[in-house]
N, C-alpha and C. Protein backbone atom coordinates (compact mmCIF):
# COMPACT_ATOMS: atom_id res chain seq x y z
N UNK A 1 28.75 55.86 91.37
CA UNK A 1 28.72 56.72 92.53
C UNK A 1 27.60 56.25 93.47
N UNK A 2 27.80 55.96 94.79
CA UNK A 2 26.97 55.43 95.57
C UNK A 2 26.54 56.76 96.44
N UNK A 3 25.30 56.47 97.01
CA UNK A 3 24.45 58.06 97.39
C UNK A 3 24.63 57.59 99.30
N UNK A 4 24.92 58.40 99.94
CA UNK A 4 24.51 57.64 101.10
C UNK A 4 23.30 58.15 101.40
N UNK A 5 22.96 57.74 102.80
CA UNK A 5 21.79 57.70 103.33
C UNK A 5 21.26 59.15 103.29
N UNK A 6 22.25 60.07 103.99
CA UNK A 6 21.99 61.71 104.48
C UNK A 6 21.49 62.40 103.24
N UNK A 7 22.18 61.89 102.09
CA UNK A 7 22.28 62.34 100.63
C UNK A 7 21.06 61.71 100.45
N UNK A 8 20.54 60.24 99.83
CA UNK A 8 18.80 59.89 99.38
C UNK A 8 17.91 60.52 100.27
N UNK A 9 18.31 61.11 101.93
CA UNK A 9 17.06 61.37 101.94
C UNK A 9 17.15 63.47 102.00
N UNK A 10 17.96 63.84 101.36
CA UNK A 10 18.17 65.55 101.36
C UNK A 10 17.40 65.08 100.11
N UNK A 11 18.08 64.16 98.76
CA UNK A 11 16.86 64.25 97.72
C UNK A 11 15.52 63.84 97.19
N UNK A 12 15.14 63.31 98.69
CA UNK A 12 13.95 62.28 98.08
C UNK A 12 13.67 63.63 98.98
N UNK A 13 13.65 64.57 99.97
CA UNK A 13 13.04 65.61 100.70
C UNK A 13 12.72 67.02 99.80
N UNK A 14 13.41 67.03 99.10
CA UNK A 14 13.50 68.39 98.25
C UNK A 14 12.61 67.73 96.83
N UNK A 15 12.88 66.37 96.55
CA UNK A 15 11.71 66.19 95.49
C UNK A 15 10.46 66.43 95.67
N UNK A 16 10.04 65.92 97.14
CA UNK A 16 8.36 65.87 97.34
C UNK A 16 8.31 67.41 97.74
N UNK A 17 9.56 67.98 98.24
CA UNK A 17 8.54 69.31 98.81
C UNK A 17 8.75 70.30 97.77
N UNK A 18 9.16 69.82 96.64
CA UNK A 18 9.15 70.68 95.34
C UNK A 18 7.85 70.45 94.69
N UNK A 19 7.19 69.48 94.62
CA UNK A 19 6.18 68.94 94.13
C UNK A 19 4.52 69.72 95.11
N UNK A 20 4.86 69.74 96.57
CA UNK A 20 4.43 70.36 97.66
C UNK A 20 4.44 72.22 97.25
N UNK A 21 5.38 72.71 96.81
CA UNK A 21 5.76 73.60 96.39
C UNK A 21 4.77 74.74 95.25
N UNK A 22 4.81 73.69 94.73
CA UNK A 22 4.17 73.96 93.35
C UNK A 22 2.56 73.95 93.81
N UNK A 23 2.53 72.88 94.15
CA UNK A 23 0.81 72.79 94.51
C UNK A 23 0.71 74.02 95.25
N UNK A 24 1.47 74.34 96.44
CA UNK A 24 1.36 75.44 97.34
C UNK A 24 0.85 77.12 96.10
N UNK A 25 2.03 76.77 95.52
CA UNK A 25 1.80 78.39 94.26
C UNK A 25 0.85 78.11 93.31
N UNK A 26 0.49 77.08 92.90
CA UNK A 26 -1.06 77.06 91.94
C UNK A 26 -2.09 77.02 93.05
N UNK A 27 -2.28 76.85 93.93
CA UNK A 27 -2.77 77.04 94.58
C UNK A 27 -3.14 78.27 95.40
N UNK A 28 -2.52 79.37 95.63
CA UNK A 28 -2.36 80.68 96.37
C UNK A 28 -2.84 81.54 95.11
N UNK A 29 -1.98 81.00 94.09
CA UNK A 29 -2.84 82.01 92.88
C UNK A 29 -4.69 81.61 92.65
N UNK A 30 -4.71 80.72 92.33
CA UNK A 30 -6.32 80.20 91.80
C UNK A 30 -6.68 80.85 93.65
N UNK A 31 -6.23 80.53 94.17
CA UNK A 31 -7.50 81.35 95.45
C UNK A 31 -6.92 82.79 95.32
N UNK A 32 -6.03 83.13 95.42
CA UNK A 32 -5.66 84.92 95.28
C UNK A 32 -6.85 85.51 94.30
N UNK A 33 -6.81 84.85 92.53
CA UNK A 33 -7.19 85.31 91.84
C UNK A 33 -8.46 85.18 91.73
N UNK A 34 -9.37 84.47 92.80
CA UNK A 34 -10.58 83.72 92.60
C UNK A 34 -11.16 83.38 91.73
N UNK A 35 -10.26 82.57 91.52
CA UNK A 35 -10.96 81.29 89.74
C UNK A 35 -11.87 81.35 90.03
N UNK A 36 -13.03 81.34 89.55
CA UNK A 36 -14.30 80.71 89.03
C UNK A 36 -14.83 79.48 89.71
N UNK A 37 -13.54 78.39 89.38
CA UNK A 37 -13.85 76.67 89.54
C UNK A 37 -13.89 76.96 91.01
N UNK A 38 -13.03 77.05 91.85
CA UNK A 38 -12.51 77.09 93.20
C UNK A 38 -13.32 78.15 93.88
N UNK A 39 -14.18 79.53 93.47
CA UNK A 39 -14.88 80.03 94.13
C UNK A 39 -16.30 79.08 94.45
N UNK A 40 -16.35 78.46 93.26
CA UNK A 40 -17.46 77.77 93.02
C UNK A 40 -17.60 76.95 94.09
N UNK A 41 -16.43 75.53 94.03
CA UNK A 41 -16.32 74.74 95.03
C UNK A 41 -16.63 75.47 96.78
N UNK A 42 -15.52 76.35 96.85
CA UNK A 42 -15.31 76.88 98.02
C UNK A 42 -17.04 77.35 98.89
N UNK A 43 -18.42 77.53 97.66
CA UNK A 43 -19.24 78.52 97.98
C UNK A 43 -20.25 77.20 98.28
N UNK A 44 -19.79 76.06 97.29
CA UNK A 44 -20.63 74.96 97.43
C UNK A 44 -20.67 74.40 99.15
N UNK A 45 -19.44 74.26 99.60
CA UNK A 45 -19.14 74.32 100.74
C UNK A 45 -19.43 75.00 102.13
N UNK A 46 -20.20 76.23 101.92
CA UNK A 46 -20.70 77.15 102.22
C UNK A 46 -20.07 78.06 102.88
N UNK A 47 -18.93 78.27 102.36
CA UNK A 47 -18.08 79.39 102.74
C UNK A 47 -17.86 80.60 102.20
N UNK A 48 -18.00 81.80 102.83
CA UNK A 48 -18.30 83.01 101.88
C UNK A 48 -16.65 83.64 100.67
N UNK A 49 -16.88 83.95 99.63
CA UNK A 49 -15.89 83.85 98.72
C UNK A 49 -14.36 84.51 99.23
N UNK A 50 -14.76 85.61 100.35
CA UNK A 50 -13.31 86.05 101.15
C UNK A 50 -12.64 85.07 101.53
N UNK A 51 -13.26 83.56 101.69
CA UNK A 51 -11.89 82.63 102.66
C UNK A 51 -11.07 82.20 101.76
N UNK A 52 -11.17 82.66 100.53
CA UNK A 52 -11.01 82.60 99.30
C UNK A 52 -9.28 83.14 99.38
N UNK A 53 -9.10 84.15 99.99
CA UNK A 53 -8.42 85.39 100.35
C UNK A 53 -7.39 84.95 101.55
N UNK A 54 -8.25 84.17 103.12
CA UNK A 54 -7.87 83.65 103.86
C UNK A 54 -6.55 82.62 103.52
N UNK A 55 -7.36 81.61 102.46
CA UNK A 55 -7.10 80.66 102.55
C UNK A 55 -5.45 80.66 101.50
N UNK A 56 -5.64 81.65 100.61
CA UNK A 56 -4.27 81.77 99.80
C UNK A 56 -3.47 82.46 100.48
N UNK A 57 -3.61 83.41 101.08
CA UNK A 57 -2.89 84.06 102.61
C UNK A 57 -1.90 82.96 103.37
N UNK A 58 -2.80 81.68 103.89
CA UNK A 58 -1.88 81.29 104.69
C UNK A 58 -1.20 80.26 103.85
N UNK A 59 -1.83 79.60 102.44
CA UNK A 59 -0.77 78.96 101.93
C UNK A 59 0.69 79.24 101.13
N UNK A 60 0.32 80.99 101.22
CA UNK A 60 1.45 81.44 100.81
C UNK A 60 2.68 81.89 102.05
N UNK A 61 2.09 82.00 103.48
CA UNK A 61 2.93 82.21 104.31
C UNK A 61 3.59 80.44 104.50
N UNK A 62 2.83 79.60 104.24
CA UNK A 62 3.66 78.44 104.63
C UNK A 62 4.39 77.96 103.48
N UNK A 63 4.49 78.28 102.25
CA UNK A 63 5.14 78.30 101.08
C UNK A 63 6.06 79.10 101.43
N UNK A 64 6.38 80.25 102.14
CA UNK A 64 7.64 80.49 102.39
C UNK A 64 8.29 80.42 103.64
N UNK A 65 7.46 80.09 104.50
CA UNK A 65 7.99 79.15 105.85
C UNK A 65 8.99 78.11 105.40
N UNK A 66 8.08 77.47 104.43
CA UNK A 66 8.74 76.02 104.22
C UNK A 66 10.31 76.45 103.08
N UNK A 67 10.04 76.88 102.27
CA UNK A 67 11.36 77.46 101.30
C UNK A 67 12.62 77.92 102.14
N UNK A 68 11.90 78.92 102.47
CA UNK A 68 13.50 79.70 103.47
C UNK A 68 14.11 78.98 104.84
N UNK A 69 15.30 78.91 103.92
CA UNK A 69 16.46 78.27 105.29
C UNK A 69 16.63 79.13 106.29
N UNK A 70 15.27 78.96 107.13
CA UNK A 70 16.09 80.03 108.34
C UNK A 70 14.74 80.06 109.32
N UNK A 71 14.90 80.14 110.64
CA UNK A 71 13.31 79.64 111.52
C UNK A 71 13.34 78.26 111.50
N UNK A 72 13.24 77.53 111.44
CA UNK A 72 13.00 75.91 111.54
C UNK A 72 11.60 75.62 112.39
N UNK A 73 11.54 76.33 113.65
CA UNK A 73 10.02 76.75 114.50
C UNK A 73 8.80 76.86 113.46
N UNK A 74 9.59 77.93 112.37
CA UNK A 74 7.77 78.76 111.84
C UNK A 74 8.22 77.47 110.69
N UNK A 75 8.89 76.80 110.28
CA UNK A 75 8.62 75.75 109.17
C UNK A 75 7.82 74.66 110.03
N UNK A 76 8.14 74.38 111.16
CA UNK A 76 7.40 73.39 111.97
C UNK A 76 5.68 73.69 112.15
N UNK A 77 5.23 74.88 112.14
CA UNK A 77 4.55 75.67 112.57
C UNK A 77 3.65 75.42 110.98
N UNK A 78 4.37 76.21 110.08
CA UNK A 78 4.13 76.21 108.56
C UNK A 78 3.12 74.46 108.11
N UNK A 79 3.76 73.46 108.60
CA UNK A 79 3.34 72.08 108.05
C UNK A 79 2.31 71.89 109.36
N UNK A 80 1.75 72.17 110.06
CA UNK A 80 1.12 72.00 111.05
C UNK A 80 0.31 72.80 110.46
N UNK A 81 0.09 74.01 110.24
CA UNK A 81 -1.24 74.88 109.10
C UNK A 81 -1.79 74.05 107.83
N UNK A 82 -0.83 73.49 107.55
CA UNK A 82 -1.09 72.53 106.26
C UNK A 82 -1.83 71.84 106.59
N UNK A 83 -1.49 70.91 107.92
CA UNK A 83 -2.13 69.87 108.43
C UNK A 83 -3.62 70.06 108.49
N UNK A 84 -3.91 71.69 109.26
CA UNK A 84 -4.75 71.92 109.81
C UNK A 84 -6.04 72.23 107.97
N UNK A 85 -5.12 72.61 107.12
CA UNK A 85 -5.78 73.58 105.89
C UNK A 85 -6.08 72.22 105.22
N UNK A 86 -6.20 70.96 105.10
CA UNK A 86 -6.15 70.11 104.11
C UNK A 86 -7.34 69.17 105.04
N UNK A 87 -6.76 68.76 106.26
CA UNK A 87 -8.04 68.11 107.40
C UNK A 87 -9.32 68.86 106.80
N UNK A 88 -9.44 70.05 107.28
CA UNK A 88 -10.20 70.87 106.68
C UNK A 88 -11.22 70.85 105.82
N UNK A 89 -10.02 70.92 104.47
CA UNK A 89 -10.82 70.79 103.29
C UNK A 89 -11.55 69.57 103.36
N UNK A 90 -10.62 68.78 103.60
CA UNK A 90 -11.32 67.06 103.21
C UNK A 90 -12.52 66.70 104.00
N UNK A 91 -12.14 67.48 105.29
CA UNK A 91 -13.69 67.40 106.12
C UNK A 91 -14.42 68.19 105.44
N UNK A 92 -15.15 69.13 104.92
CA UNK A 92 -15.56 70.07 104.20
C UNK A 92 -16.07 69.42 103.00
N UNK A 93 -15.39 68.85 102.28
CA UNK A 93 -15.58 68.35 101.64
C UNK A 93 -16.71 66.61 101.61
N UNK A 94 -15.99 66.34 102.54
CA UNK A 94 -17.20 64.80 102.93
C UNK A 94 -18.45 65.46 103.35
N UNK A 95 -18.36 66.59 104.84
CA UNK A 95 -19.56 66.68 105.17
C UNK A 95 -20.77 67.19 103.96
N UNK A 96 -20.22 67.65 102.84
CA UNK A 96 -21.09 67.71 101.33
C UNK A 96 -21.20 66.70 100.86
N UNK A 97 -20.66 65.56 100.67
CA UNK A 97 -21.30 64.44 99.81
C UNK A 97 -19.95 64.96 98.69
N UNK A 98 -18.76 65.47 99.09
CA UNK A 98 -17.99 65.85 97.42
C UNK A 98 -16.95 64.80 97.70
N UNK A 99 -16.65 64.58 96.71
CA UNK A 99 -14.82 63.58 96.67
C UNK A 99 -13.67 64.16 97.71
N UNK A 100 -13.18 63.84 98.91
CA UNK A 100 -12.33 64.27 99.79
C UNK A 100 -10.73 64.10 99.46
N UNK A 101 -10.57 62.87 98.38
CA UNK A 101 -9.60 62.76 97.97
C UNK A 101 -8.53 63.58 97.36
N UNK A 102 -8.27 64.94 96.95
CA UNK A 102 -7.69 65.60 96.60
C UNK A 102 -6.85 66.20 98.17
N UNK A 103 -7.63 66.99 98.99
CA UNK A 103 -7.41 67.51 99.80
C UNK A 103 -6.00 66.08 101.07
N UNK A 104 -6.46 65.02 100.70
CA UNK A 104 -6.33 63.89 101.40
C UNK A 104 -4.69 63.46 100.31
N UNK A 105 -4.78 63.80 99.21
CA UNK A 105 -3.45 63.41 98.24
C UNK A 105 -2.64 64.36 99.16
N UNK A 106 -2.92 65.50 99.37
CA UNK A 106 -2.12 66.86 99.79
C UNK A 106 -0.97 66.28 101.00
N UNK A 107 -2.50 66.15 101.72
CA UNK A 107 -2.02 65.58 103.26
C UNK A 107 -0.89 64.88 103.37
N UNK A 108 -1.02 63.58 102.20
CA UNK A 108 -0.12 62.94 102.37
C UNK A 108 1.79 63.18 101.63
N UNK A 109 0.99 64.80 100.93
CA UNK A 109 2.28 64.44 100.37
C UNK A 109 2.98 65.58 101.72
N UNK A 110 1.85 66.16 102.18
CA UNK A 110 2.59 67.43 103.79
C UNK A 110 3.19 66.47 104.53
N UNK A 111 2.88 65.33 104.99
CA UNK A 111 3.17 64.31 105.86
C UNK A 111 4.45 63.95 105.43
N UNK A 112 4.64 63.06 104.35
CA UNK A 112 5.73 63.19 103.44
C UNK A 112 7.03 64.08 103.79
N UNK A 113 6.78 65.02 103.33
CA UNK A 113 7.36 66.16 103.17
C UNK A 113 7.99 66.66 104.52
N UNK A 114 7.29 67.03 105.72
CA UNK A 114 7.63 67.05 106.83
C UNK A 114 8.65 65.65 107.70
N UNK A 115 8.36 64.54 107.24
CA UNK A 115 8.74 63.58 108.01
C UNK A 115 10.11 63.71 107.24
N UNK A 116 10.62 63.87 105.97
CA UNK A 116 11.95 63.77 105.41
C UNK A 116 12.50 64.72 106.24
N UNK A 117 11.72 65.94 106.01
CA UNK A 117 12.51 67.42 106.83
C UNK A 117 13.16 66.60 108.37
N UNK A 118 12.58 66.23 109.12
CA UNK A 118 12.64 65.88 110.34
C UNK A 118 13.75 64.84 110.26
N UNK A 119 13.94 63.94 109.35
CA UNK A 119 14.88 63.35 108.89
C UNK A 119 16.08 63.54 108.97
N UNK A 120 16.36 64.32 107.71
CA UNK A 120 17.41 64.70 106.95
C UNK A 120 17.82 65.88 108.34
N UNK A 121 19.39 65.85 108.43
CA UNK A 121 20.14 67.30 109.17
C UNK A 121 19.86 68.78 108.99
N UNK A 122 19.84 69.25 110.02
CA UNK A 122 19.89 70.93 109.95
C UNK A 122 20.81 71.44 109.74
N UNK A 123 20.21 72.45 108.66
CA UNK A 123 21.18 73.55 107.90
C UNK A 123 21.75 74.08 109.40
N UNK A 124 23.29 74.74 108.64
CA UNK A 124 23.75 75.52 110.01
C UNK A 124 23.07 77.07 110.01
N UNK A 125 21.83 76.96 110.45
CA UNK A 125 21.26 78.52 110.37
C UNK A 125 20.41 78.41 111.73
N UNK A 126 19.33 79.84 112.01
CA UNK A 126 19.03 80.21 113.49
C UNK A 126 17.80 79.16 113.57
């Protein structure tokens, strides 16, 4: 069975943003629940432990920006917060002297992730 093009890239799009996905929900929880590790980091940074709150807030609104077939705007909108939430960190992170690379894996897999979307055809929805 040969895959065409429309088809490798609907599944190479839904692989990474499943992967995107996941990070998004371990992520919204450990800041929802304010782990320990991640308050820690977050305080090292010098940010007070509420952005804690902020910050799982909006990765859970773009976790379901990005999921639900429907808006295409607020999914556009959704990976552009990402953009903005990961720059961020990684800046945040250098201007401490900490490893930026995590925040910077993210990026690339939002980048990723968005450029397939943009790719691959629109669902027939609003």
């Amino acid at each position: 069975m040969k895959l065409t093009k429309r088809t490798s890239i609907t599944i190479a799009y839904w692989t990474l943003t499943a992967l995107l996905l996941l990070f998004l929900a371990s992520a919204v929880f450990l800041d929802l629940s304010h782990n320990p590790q991640i308050a820690s980091v977050t305080g090292s940074l010098g940010y007070p432990v509420y952005f804690l709150d902020i910050d799982g807030i909006a990765k859970l609104l773009a976790l379901l920006a990005i999921v639900l077939p429907v808006f295409h705007r607020l999914r556009e909108w959704a990976y552009s917060g990402l953009v903005f939430l990961t720059v961020g960190a990684g800046w945040s992170l250098m201007a401490t002297h900490q490893n930026p690379f995590p925040p910077l894996a993210v990026l690339a897999l939002v980048a990723a992730s968005y450029a397939l979307n943009r790719a691959r055809p629109l669902p027939k929805t609003l």
